[in-house]
C-alpha atoms as a PDB file:
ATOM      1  CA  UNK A   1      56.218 -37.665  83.877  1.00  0.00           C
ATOM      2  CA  UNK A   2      57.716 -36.121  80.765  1.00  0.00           C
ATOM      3  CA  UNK A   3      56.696 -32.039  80.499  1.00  0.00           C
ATOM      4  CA  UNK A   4      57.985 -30.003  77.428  1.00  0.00           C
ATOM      5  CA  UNK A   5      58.357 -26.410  78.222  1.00  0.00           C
ATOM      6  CA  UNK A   6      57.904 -24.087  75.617  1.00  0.00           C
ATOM      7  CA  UNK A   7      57.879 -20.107  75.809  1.00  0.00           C
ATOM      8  CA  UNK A   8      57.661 -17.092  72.888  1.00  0.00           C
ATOM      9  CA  UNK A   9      57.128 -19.206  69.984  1.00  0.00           C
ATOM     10  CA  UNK A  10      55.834 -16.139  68.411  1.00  0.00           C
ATOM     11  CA  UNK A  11      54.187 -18.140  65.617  1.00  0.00           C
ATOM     12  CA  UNK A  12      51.908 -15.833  63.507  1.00  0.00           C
ATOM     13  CA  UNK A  13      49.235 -16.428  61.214  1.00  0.00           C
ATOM     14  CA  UNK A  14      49.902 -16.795  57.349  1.00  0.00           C
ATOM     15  CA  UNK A  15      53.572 -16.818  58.223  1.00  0.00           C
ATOM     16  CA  UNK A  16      56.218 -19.466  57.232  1.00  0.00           C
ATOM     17  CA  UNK A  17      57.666 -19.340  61.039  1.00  0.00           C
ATOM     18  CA  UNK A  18      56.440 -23.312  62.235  1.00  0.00           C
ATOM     19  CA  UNK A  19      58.028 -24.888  65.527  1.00  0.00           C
ATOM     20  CA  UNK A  20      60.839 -26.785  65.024  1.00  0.00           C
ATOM     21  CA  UNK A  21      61.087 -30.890  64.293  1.00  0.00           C
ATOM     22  CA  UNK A  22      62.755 -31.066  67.215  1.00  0.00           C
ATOM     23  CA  UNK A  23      59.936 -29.483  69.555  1.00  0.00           C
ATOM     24  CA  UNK A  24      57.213 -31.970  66.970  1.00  0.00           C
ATOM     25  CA  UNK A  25      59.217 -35.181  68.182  1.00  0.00           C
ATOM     26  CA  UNK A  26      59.210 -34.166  71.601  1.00  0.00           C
ATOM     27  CA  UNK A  27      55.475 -33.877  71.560  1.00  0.00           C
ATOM     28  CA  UNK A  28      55.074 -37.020  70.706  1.00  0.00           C
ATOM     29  CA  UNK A  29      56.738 -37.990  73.741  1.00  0.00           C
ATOM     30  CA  UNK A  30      55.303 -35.489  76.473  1.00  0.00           C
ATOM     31  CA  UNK A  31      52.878 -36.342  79.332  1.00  0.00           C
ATOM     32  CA  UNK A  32      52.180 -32.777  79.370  1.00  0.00           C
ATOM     33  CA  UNK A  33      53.340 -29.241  77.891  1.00  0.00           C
ATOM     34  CA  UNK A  34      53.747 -25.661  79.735  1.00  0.00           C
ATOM     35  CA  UNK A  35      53.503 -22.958  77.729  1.00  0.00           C
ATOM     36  CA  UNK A  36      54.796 -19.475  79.370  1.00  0.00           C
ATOM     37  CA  UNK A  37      52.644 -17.250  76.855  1.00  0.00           C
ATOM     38  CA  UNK A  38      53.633 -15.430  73.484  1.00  0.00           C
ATOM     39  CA  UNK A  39      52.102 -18.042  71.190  1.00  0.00           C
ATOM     40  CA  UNK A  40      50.846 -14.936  68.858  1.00  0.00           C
ATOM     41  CA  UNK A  41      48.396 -17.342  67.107  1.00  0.00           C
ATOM     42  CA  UNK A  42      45.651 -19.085  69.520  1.00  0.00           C
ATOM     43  CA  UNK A  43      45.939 -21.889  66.706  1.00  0.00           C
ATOM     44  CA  UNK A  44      48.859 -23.216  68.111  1.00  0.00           C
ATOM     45  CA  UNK A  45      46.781 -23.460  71.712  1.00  0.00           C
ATOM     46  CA  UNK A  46      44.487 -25.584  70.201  1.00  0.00           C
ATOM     47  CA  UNK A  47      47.600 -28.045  68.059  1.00  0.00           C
ATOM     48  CA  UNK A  48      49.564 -28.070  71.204  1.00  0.00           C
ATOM     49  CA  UNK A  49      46.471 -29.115  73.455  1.00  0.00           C
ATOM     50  CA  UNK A  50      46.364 -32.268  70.444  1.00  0.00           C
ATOM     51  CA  UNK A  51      49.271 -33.795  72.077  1.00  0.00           C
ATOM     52  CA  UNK A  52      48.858 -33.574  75.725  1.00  0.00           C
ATOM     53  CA  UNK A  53      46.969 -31.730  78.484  1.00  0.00           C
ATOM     54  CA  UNK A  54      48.394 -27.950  78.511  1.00  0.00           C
ATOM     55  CA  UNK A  55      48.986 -25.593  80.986  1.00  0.00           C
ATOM     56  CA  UNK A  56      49.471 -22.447  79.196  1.00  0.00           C
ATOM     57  CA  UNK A  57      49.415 -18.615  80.417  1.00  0.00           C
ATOM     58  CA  UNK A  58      48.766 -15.673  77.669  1.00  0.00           C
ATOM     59  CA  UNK A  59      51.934 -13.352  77.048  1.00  0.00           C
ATOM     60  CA  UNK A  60      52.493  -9.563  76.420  1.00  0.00           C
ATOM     61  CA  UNK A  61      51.621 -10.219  72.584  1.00  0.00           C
ATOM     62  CA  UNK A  62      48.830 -12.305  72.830  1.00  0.00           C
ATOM     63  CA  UNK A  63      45.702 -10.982  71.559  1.00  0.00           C
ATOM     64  CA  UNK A  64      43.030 -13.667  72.572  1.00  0.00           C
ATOM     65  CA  UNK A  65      41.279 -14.986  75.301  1.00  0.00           C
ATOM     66  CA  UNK A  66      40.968 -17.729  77.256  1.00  0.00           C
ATOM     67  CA  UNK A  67      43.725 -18.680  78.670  1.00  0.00           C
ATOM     68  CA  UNK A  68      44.950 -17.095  82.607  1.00  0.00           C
ATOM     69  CA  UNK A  69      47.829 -14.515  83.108  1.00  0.00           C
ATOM     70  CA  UNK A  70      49.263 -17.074  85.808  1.00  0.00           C
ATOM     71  CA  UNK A  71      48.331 -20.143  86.592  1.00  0.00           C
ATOM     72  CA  UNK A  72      49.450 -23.500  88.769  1.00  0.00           C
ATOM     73  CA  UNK A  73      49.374 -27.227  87.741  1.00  0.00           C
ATOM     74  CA  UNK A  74      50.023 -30.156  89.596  1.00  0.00           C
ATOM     75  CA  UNK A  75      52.104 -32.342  87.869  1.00  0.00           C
ATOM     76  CA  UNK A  76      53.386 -35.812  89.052  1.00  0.00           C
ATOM     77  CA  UNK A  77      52.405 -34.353  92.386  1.00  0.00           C
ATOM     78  CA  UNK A  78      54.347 -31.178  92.437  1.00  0.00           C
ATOM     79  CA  UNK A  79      53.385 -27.930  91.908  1.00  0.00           C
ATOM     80  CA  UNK A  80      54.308 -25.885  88.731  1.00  0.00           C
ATOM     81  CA  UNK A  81      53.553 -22.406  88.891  1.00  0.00           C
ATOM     82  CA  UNK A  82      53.507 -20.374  85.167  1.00  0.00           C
ATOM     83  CA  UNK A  83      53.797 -16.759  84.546  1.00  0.00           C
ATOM     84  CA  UNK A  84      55.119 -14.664  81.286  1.00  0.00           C
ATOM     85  CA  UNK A  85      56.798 -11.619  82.399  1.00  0.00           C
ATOM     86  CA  UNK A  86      58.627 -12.229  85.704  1.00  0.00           C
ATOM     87  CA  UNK A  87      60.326  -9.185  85.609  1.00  0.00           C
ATOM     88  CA  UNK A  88      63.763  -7.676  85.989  1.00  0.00           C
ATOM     89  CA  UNK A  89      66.378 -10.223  86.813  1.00  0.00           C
ATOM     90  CA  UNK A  90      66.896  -8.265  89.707  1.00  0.00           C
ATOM     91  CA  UNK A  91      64.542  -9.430  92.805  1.00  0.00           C
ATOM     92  CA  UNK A  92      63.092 -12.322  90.308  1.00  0.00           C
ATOM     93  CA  UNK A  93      63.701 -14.869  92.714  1.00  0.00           C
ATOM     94  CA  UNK A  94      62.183 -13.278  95.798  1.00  0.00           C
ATOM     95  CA  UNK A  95      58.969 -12.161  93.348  1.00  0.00           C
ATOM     96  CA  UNK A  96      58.838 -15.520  92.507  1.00  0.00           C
ATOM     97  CA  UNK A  97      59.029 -17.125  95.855  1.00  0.00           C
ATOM     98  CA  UNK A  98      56.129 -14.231  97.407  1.00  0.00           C
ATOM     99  CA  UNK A  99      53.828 -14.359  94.376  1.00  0.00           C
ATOM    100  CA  UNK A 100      54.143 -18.538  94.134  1.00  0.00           C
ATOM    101  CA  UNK A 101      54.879 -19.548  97.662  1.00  0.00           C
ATOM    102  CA  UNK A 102      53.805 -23.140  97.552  1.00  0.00           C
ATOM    103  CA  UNK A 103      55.264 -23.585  93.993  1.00  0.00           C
ATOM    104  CA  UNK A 104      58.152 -26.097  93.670  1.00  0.00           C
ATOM    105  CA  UNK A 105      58.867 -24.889  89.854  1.00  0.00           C
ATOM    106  CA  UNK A 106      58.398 -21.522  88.316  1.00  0.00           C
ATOM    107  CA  UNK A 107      58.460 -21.778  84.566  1.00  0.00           C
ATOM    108  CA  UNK A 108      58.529 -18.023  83.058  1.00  0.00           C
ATOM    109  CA  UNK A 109      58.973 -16.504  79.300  1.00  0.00           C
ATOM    110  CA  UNK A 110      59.484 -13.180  77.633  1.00  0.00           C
ATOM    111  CA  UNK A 111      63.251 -12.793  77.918  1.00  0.00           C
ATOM    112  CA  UNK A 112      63.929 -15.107  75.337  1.00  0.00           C
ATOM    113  CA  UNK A 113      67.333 -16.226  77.799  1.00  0.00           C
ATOM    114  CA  UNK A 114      67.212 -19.782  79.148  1.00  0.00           C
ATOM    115  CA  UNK A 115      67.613 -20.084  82.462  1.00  0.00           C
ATOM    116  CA  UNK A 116      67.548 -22.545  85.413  1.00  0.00           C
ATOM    117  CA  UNK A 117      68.856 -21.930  88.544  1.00  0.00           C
ATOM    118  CA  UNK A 118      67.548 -22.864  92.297  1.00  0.00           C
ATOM    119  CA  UNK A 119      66.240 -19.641  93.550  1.00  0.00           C
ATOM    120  CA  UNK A 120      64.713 -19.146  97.297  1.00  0.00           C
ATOM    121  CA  UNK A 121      64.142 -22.004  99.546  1.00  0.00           C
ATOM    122  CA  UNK A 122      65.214 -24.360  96.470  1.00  0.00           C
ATOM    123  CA  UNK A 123      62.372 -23.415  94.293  1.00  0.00           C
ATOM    124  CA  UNK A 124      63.459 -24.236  90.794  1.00  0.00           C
ATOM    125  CA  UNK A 125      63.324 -21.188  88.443  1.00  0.00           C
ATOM    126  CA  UNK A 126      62.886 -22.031  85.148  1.00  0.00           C
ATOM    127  CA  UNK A 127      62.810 -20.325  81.445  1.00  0.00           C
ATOM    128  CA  UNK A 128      62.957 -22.481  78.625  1.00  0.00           C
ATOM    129  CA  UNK A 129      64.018 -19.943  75.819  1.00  0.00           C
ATOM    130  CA  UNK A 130      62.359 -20.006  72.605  1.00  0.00           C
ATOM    131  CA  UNK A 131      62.689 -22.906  69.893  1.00  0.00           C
ATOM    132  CA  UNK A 132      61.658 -20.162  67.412  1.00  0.00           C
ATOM    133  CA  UNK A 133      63.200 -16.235  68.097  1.00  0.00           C
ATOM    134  CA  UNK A 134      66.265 -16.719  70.145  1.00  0.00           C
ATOM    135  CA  UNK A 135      67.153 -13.142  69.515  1.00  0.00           C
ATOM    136  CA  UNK A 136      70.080 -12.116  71.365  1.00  0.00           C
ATOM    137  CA  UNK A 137      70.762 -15.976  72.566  1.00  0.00           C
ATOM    138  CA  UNK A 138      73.185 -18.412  70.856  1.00  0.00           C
ATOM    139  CA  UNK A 139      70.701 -21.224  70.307  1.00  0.00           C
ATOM    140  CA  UNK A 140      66.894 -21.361  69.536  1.00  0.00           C
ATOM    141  CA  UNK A 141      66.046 -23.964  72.760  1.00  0.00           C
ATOM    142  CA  UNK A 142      63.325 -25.345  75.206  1.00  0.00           C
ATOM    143  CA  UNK A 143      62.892 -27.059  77.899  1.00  0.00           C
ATOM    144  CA  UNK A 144      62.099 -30.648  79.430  1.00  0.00           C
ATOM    145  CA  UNK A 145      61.217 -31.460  83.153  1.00  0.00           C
ATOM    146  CA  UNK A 146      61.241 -34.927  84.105  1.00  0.00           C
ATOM    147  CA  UNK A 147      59.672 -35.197  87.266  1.00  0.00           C
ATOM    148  CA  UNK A 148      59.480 -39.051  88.984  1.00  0.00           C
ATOM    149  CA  UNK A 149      58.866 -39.789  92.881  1.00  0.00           C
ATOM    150  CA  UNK A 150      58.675 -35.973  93.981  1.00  0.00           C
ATOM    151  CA  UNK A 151      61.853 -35.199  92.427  1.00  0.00           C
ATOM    152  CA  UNK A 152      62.485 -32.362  89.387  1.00  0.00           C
ATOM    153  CA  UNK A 153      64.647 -32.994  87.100  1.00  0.00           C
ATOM    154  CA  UNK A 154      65.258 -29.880  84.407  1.00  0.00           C
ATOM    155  CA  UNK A 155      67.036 -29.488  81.223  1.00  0.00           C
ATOM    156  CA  UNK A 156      67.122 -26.906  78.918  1.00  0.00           C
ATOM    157  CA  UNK A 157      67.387 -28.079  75.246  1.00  0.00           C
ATOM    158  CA  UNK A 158      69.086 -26.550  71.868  1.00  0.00           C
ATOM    159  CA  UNK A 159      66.920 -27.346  69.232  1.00  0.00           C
ATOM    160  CA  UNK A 160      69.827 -26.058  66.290  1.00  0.00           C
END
């Protein structure tokens, strides 16, 4: 199972901001997509939910209903929790582990910063970046998890 992972694409209405070709061609290939909240525009709910089922969470800037604060899928048989605002870095993994406990995967937005590190008990802690406002980051990015036989595989992915 192929999952794209997108957080704080910030795309608003009217505006020329769009997600990248990059992110497009990878939708075309995704058994699923996670979305960690900050879509802005509840449009882009509706597009991404064109490609493939979506497990989405609303974000700090989200003004719409509709969609949970947190929420966790099962996906290929493993569970993915998905939260916006995790917090400070600080104590993020043991947050994590208390507020998901049976969660393999926690995918999480609004820092913008990529990350993917094993956190408590090995469970994966994941933020994809943004393909659209890296801000302070190097690269506008997002993320992939492959996940085949019980096993996560996850990759974080510059789109420029």
């Amino acid at each position: 199972m192929r999952v794209l992972v997108l957080a704080d694409t910030h795309i608003r209405p009217g505006r020329a901001r769009r997600l990248p070709d990059a992110v497009y061609d990878e939708l075309e290939r995704a058994d699923a997509v996670i979305h960690a909240g900050d879509f802005i525009d509840a449009s882009l709910v509706d597009e991404l939910r064109g490609f493939a089922p979506l497990y989405a969470v609303l974000g700090n800037n989200d003004r719409f209903e509709g969609l949970p604060d947190a929420t966790v899928a099962q996906l290929g048989g493993v569970p993915v929790a998905v939260v916006h605002d995790s917090g400070p870095r600080a104590g993020r993994d043991g947050r994590m582990a208390r507020r998901f406990p049976g969660a393999r995967v926690v995918v999480y937005g609004h820092s913008h910063a990529p990350d993917c590190h094993a956190g408590l008990d090995g469970q994966l802690v994941f933020n994809p970046g943004s393909p659209t406002e890296r801000r302070a980051q190097p690269r506008h990015t997002y993320g992939v998890l492959t996940i085949a036989d019980g096993a996560v595989n996850a990759e974080i992915v510059p789109v420029d």
